[in-house]
C-alpha atoms as a PDB file:
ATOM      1  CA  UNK A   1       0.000   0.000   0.000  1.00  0.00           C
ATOM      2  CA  UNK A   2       1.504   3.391  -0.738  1.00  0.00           C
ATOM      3  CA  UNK A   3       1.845   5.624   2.375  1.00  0.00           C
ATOM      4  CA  UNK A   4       4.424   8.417   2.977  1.00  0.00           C
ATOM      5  CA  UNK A   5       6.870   8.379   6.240  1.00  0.00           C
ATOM      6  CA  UNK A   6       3.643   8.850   9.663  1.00  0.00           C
ATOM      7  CA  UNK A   7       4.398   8.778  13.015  1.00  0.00           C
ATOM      8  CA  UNK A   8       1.326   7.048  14.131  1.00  0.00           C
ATOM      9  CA  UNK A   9       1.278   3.894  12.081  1.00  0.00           C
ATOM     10  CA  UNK A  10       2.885   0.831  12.567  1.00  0.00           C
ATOM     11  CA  UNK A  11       4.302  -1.598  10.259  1.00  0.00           C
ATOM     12  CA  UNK A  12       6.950  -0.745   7.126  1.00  0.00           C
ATOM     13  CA  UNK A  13       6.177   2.309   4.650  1.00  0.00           C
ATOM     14  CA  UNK A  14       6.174   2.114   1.414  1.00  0.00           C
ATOM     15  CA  UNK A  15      10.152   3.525   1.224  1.00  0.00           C
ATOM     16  CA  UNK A  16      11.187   0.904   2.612  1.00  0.00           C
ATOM     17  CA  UNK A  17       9.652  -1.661   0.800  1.00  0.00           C
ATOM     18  CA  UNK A  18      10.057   0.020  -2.984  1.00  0.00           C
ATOM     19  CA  UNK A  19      13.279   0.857  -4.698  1.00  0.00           C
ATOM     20  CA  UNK A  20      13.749   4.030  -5.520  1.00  0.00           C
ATOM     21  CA  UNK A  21      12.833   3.257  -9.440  1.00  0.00           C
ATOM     22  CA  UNK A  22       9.624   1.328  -7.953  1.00  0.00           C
ATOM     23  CA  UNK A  23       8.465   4.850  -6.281  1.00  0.00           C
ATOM     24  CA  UNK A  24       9.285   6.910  -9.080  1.00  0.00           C
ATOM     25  CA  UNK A  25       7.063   4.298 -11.179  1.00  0.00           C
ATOM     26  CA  UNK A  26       4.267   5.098  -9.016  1.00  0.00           C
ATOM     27  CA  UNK A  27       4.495   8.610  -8.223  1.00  0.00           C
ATOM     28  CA  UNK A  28       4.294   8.940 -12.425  1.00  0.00           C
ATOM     29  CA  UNK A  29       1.454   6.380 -12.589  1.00  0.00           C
ATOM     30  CA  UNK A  30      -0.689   8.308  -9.951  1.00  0.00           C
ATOM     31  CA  UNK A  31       0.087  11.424 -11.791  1.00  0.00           C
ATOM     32  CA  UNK A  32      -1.511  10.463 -14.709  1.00  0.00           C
ATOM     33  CA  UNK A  33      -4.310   8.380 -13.640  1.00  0.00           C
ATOM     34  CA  UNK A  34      -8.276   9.641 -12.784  1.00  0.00           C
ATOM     35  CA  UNK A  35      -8.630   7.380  -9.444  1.00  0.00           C
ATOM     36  CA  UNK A  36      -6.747   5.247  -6.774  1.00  0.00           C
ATOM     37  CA  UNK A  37      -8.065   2.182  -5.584  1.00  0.00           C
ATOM     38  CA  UNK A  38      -6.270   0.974  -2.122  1.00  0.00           C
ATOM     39  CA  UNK A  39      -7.585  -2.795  -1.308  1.00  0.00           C
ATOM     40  CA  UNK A  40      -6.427  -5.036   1.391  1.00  0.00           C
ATOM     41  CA  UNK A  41      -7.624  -8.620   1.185  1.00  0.00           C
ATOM     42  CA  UNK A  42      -8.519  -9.871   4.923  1.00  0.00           C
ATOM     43  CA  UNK A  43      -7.067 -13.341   6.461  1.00  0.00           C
ATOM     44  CA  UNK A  44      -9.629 -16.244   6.629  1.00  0.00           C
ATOM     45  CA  UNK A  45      -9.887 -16.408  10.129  1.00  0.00           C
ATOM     46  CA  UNK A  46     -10.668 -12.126  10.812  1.00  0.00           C
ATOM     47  CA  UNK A  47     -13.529 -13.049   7.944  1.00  0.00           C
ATOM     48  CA  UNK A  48     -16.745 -13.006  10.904  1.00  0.00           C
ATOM     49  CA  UNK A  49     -14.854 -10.271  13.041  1.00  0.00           C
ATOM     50  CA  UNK A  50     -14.521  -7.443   9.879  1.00  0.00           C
ATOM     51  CA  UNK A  51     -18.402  -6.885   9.742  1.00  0.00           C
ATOM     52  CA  UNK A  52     -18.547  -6.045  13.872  1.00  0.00           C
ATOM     53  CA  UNK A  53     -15.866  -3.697  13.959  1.00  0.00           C
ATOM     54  CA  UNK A  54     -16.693  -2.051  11.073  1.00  0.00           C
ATOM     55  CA  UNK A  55     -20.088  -1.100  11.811  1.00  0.00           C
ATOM     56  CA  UNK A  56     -22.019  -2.583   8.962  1.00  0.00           C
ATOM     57  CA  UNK A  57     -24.517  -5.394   8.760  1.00  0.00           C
ATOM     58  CA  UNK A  58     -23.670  -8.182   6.144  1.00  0.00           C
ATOM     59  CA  UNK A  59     -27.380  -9.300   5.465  1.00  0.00           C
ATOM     60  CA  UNK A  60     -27.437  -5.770   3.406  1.00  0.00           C
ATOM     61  CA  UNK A  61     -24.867  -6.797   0.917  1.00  0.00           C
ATOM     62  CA  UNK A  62     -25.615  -6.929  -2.381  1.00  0.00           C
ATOM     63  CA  UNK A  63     -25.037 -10.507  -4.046  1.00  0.00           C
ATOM     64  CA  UNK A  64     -23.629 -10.554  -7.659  1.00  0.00           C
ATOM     65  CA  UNK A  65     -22.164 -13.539 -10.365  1.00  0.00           C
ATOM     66  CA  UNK A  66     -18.802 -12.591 -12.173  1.00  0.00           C
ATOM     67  CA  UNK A  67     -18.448 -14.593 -15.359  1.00  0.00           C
ATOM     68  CA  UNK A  68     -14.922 -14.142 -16.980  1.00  0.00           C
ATOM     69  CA  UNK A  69     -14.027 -15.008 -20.742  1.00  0.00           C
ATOM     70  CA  UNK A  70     -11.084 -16.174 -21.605  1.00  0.00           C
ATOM     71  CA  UNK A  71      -9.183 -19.359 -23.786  1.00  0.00           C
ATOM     72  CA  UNK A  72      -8.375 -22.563 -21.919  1.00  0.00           C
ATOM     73  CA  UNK A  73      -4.984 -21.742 -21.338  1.00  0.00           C
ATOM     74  CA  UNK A  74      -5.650 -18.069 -20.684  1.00  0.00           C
ATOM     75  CA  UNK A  75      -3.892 -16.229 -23.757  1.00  0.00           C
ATOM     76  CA  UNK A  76      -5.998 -12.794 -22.737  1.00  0.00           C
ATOM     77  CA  UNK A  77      -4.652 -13.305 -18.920  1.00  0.00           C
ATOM     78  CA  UNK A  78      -1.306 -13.503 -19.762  1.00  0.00           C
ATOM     79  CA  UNK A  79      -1.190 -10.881 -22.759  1.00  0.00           C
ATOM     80  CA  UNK A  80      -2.890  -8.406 -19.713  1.00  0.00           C
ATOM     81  CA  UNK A  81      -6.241  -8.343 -20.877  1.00  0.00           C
ATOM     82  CA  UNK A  82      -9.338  -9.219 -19.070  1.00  0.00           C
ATOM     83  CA  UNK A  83     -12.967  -9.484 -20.217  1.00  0.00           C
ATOM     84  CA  UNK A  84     -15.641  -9.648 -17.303  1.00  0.00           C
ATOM     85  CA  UNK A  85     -19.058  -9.329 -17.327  1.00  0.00           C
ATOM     86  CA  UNK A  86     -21.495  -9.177 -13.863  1.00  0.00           C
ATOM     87  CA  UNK A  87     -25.042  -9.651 -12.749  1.00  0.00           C
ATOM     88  CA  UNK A  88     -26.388  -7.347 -10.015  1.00  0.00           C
ATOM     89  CA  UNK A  89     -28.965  -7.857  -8.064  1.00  0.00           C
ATOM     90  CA  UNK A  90     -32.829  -6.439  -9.352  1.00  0.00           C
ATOM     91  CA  UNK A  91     -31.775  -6.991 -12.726  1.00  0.00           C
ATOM     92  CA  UNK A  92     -28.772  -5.011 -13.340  1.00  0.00           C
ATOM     93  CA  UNK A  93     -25.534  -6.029 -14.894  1.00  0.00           C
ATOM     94  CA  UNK A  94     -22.041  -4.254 -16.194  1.00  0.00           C
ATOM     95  CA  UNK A  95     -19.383  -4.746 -18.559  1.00  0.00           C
ATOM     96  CA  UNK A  96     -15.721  -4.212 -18.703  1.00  0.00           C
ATOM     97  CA  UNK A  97     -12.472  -4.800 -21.185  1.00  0.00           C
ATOM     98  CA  UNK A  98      -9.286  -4.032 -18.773  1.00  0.00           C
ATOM     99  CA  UNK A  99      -5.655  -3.652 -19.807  1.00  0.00           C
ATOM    100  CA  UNK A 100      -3.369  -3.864 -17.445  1.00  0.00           C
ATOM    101  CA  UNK A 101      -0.354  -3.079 -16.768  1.00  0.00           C
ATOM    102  CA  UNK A 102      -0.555   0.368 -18.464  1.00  0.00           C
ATOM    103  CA  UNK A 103       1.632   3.420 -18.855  1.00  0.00           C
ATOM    104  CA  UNK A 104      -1.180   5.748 -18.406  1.00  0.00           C
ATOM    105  CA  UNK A 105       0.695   8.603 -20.090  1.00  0.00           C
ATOM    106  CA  UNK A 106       0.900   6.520 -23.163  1.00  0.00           C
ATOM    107  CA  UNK A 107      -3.079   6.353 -23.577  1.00  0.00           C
ATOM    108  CA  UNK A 108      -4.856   8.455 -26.785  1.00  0.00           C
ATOM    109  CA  UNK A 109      -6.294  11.362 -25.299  1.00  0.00           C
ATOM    110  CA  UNK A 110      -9.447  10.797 -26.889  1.00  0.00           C
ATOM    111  CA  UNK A 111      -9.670   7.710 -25.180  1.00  0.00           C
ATOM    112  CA  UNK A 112      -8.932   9.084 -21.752  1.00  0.00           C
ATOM    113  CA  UNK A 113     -11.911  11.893 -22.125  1.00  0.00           C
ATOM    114  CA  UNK A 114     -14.256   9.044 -22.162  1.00  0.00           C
ATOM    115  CA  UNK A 115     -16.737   9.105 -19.449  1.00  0.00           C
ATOM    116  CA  UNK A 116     -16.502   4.909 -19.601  1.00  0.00           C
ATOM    117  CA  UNK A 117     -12.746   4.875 -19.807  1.00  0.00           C
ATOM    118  CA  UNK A 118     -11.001   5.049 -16.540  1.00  0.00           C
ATOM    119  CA  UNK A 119      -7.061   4.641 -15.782  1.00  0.00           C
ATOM    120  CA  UNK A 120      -7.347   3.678 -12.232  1.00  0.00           C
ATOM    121  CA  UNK A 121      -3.899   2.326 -10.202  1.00  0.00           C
ATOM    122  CA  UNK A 122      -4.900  -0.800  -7.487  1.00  0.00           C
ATOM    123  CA  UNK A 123      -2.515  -0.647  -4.602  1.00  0.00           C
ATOM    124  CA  UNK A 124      -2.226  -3.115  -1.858  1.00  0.00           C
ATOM    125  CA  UNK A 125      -0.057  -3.850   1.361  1.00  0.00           C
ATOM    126  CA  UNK A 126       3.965  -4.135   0.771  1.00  0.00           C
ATOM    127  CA  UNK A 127       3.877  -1.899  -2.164  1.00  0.00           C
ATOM    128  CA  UNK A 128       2.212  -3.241  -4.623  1.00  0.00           C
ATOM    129  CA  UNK A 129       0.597  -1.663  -7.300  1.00  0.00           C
ATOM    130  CA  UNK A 130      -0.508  -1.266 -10.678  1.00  0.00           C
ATOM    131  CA  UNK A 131      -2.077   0.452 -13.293  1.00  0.00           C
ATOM    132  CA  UNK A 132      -4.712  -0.173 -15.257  1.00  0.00           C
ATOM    133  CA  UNK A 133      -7.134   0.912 -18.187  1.00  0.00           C
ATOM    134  CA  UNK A 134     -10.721  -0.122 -18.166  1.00  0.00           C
ATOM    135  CA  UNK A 135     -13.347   0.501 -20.697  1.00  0.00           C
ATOM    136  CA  UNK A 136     -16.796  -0.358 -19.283  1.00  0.00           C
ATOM    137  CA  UNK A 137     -20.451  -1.091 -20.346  1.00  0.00           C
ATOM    138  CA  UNK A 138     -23.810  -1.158 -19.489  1.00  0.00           C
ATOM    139  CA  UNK A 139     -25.979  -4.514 -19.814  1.00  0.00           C
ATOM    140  CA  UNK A 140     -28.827  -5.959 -18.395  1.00  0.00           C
ATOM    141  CA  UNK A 141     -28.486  -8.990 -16.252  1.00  0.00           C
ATOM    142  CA  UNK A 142     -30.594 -11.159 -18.478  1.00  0.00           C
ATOM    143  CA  UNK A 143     -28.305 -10.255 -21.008  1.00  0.00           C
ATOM    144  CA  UNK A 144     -25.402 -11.480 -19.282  1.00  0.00           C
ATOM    145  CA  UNK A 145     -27.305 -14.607 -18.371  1.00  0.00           C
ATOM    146  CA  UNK A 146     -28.554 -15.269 -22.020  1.00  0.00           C
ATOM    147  CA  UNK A 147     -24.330 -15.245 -22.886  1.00  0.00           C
ATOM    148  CA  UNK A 148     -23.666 -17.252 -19.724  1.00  0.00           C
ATOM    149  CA  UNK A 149     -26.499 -20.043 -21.335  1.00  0.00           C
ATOM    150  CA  UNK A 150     -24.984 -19.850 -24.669  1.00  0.00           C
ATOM    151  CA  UNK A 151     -28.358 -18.194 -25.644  1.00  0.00           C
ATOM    152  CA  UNK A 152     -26.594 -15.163 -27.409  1.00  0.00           C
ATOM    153  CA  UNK A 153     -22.697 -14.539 -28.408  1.00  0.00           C
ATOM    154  CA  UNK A 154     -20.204 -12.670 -26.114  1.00  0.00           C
ATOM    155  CA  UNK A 155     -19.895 -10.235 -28.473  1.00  0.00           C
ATOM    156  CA  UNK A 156     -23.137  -8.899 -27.607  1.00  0.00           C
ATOM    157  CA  UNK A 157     -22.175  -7.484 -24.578  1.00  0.00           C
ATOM    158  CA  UNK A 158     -20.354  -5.263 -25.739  1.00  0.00           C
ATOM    159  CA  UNK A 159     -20.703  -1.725 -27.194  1.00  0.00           C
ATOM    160  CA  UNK A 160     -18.469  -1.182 -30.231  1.00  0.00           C
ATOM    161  CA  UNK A 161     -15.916   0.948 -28.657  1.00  0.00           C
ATOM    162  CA  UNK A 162     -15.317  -1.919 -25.770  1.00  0.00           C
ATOM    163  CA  UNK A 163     -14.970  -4.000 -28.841  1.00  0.00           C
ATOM    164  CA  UNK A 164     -12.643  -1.602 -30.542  1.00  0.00           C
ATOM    165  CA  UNK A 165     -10.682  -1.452 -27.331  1.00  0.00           C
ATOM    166  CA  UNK A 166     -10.759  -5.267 -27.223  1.00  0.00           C
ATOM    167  CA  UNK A 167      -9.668  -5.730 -30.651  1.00  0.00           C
ATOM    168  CA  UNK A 168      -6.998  -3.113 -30.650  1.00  0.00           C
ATOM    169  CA  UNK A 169      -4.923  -5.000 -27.208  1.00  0.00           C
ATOM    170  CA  UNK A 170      -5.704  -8.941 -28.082  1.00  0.00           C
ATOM    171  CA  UNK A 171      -3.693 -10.920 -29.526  1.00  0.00           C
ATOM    172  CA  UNK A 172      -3.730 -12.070 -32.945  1.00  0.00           C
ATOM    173  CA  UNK A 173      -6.733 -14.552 -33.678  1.00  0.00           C
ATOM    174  CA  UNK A 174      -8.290 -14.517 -30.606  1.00  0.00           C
ATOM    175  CA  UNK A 175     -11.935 -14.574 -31.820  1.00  0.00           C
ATOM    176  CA  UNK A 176     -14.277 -13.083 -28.632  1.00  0.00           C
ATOM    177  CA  UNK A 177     -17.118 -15.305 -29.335  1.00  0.00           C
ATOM    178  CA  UNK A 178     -15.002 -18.313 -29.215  1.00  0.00           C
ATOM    179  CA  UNK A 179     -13.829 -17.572 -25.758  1.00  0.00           C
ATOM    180  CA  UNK A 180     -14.724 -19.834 -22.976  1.00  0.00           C
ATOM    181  CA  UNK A 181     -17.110 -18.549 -20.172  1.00  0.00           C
ATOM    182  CA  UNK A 182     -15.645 -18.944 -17.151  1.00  0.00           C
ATOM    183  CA  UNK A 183     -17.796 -18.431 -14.040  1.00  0.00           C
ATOM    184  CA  UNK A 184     -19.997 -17.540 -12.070  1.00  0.00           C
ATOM    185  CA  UNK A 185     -18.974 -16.706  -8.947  1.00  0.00           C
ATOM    186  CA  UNK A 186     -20.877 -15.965  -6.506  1.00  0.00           C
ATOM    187  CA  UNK A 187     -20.176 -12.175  -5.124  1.00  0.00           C
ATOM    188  CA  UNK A 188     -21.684 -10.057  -2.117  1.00  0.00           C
ATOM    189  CA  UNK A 189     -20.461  -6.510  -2.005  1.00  0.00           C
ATOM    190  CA  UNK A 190     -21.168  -3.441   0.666  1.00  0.00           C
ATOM    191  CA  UNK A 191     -20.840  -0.218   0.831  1.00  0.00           C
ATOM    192  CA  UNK A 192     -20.249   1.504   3.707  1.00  0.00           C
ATOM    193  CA  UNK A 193     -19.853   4.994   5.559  1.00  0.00           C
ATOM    194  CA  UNK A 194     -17.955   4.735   8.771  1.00  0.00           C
ATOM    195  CA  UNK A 195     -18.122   7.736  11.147  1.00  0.00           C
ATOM    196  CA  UNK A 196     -14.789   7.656  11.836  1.00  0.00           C
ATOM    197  CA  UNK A 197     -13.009   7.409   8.254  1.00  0.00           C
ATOM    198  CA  UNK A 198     -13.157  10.229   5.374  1.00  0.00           C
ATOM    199  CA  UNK A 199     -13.945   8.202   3.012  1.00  0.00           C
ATOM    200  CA  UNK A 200     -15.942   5.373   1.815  1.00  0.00           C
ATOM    201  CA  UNK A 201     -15.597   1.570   2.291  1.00  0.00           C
ATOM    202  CA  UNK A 202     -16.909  -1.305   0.028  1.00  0.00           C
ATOM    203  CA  UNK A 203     -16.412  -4.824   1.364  1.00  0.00           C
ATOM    204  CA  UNK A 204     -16.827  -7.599  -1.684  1.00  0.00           C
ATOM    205  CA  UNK A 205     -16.675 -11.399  -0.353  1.00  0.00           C
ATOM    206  CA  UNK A 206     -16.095 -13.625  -3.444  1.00  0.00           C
ATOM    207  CA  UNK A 207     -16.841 -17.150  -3.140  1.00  0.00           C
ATOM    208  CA  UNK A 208     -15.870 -20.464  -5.019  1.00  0.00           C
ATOM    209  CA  UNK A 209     -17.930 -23.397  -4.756  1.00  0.00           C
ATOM    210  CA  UNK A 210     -14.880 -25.575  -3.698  1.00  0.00           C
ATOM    211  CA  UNK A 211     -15.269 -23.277  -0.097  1.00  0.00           C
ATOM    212  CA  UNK A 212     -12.768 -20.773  -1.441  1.00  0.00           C
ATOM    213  CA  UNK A 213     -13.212 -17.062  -0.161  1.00  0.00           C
ATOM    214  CA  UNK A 214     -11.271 -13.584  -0.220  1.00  0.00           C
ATOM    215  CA  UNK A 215     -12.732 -10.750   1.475  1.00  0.00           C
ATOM    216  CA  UNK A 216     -11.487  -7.248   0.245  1.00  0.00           C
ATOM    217  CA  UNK A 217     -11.931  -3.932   2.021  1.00  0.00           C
ATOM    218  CA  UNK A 218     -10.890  -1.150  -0.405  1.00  0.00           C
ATOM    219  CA  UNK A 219     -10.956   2.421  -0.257  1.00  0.00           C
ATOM    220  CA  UNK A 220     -11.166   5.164  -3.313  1.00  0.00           C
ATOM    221  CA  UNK A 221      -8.869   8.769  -3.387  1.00  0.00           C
ATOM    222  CA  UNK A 222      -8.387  10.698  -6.201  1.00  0.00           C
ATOM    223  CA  UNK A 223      -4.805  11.321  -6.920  1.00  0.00           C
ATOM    224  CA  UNK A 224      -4.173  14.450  -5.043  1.00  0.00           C
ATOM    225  CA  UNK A 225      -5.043  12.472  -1.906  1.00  0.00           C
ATOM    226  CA  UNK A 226      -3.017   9.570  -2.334  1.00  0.00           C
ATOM    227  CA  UNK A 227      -0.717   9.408  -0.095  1.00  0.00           C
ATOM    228  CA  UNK A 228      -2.970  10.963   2.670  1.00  0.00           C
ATOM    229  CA  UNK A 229      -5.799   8.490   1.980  1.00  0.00           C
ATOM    230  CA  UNK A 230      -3.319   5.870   2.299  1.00  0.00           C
ATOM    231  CA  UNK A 231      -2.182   6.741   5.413  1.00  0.00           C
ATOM    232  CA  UNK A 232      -5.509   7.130   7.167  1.00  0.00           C
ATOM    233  CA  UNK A 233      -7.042   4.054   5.829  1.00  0.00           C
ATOM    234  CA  UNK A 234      -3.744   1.591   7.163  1.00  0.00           C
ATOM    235  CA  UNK A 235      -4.707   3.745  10.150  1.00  0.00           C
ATOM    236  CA  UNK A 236      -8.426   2.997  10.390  1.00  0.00           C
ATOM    237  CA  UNK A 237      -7.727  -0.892   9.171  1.00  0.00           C
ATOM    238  CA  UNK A 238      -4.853  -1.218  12.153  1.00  0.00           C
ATOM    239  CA  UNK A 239      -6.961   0.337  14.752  1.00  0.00           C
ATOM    240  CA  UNK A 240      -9.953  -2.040  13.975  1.00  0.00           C
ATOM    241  CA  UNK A 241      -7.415  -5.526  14.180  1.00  0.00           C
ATOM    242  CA  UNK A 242      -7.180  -5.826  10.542  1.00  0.00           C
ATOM    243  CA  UNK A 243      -3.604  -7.623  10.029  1.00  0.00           C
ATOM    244  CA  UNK A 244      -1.610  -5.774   7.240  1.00  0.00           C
ATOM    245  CA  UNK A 245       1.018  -8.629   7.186  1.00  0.00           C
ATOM    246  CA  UNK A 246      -0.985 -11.070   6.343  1.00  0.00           C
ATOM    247  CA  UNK A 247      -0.354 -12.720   2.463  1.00  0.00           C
ATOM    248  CA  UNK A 248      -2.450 -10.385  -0.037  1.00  0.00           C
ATOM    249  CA  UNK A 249      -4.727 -12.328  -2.339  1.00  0.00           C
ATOM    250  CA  UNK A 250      -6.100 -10.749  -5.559  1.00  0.00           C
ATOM    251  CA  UNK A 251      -9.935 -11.666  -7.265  1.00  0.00           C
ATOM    252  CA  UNK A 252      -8.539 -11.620 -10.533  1.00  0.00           C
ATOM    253  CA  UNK A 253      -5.670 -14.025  -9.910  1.00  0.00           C
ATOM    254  CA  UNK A 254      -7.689 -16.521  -7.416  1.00  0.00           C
ATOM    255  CA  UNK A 255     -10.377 -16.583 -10.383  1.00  0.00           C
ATOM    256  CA  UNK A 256      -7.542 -17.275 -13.282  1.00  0.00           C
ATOM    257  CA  UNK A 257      -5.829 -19.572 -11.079  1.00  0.00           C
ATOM    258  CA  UNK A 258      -8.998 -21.263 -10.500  1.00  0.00           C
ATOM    259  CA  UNK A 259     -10.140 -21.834 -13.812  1.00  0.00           C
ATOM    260  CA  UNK A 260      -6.513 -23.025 -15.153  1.00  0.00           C
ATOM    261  CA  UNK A 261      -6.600 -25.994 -12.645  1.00  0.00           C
ATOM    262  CA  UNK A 262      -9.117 -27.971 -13.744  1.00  0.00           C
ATOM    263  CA  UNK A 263     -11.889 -28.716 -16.974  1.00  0.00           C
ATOM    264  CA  UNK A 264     -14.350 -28.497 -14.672  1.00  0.00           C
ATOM    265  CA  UNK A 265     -14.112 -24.682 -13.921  1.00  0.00           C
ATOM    266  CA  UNK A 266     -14.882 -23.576 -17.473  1.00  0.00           C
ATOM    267  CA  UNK A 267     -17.723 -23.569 -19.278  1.00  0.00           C
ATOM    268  CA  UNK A 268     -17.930 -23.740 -23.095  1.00  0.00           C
ATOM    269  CA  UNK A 269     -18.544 -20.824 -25.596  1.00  0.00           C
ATOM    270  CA  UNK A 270     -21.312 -20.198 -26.437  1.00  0.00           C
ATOM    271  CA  UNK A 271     -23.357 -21.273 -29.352  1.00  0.00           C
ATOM    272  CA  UNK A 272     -25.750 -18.815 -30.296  1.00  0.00           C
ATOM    273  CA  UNK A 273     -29.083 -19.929 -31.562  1.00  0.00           C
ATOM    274  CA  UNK A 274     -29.404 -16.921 -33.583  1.00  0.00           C
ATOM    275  CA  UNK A 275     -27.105 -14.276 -34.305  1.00  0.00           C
ATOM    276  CA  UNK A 276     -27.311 -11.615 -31.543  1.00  0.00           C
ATOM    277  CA  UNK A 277     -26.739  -7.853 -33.102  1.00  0.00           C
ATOM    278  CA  UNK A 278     -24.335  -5.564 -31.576  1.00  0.00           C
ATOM    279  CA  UNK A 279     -25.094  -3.122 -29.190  1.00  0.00           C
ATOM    280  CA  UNK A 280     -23.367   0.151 -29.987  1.00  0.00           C
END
């Protein structure tokens, strides 16, 4: 997690755990991107303790299916791409094509006035981080569940510019509606307003059907604040008995992993019964 030099908090700062190229890297990358996302994935066993001491009632979260698309052995993973597509509950859903990592002063600048494109930087204990581009979309969550049940084509999702975006960062010959759909998994998210933090919270439990969990707190600044919101929210974790040494997990990674182990965690493409049009 980045955090300047503080008196008050415990544990190692990010100067000590970065090289001095490392903080240069992402002192430019905050520079130049529109948000900052600080996440801290919680040990197993502080799972049933995070809802008490935060303040917030889990029955009020908001449950949600993530489907992933990728090829078998994950060519869009592993070229930095990933296409994701989510089901909300009362009949919402949402899109998204993310590159990362980025140099987010190497984006067009007619991309980056987008109001759906976002360069957002993730950053999590022991100074990690990185950046990445996202271009997201609007569907309905029937939609998303008519591509899930191989009802309509992947592409279908997706406005033309997410498919523009997609096209212009795949590799060669990766045809979208050939992709495997890999998913769901089952998601309950919360957001909350604690009394004594500036900011806002969102919790997001994801769960695997083999038992599998990761619990996330995160925390949005705007660049500006970085630093500061850093600070404050190691701060407010700490002084609720969240550990900060504890091995980070990531979604994205869990779910890849996940999906490469075994035939069983993908599903096939789909196969249209009639050609779906595209949603611009």
């Amino acid at each position: 997690m980045p955090k300047a030099p503080a008196k008050k908090s415990s544990g190692p700062s990010v100067t000590r755990n970065l090289s001095a190229e490392d903080v240069r890297k992402l002192l430019h990358v905050i520079k130049n991107s529109k948000s900052i996302e600080i996440k801290v994935s919680v040990p197993m066993k502080s799972h049933f303790g995070v809802g008490k001491a935060f303040g917030f009632d889990p029955v009020e979260a908001e449950p949600r299916q993530v489907y992933f698309f990728d090829t078998a052995d994950q060519t869009l993973n592993r070229a930095g791409l990933i296409v994701r597509a989510r089901r909300r509950q009362g009949g919402g859903g949402d899109t998204v094509i993310k590159l990362r990592p980025v140099d987010p002063a190497m984006i067009d600048a007619e991309l980056r006035r987008s109001e759906d494109f976002k360069i957002e930087v993730d950053a999590m204990p022991g100074g990690t981080f990185i950046c990445s581009a996202s271009y997201k979309g609007a569907a309905t969550g029937q939609e998303v569940r008519d591509v899930a049940e191989g009802r309509k084509p992947i592409r279908s999702l997706f406005s033309k510019e997410q498919l523009a975006f997609y096209q212009a960062h795949a590799p060669r010959n990766i045809n979208l509606d050939r992709l495997l759909i890999q998913g769901p998994i089952l998601l309950l998210r919360i957001k909350h307003k604690a009394k004594a933090y500036p900011r806002g919270i969102t919790v997001e439990l994801w769960a695997w059907p083999d038992g599998k969990h990761i619990l996330e707190i995160s925390t949005k600044s705007v660049p500006a604040e970085a630093f500061q919101a850093a600070v404050e929210f190691r701060q407010y974790l700490e002084d609720h008995g969240i550990d900060l040494s504890a091995p980070q997990e990531t979604k994205t990674r869990t779910a890849m992993d996940k999906f490469r182990a075994g035939p069983q965690a993908h599903r096939r493409h789909a196969k249209p019964r009639t050609a779906a049009r595209q949603r611009a």
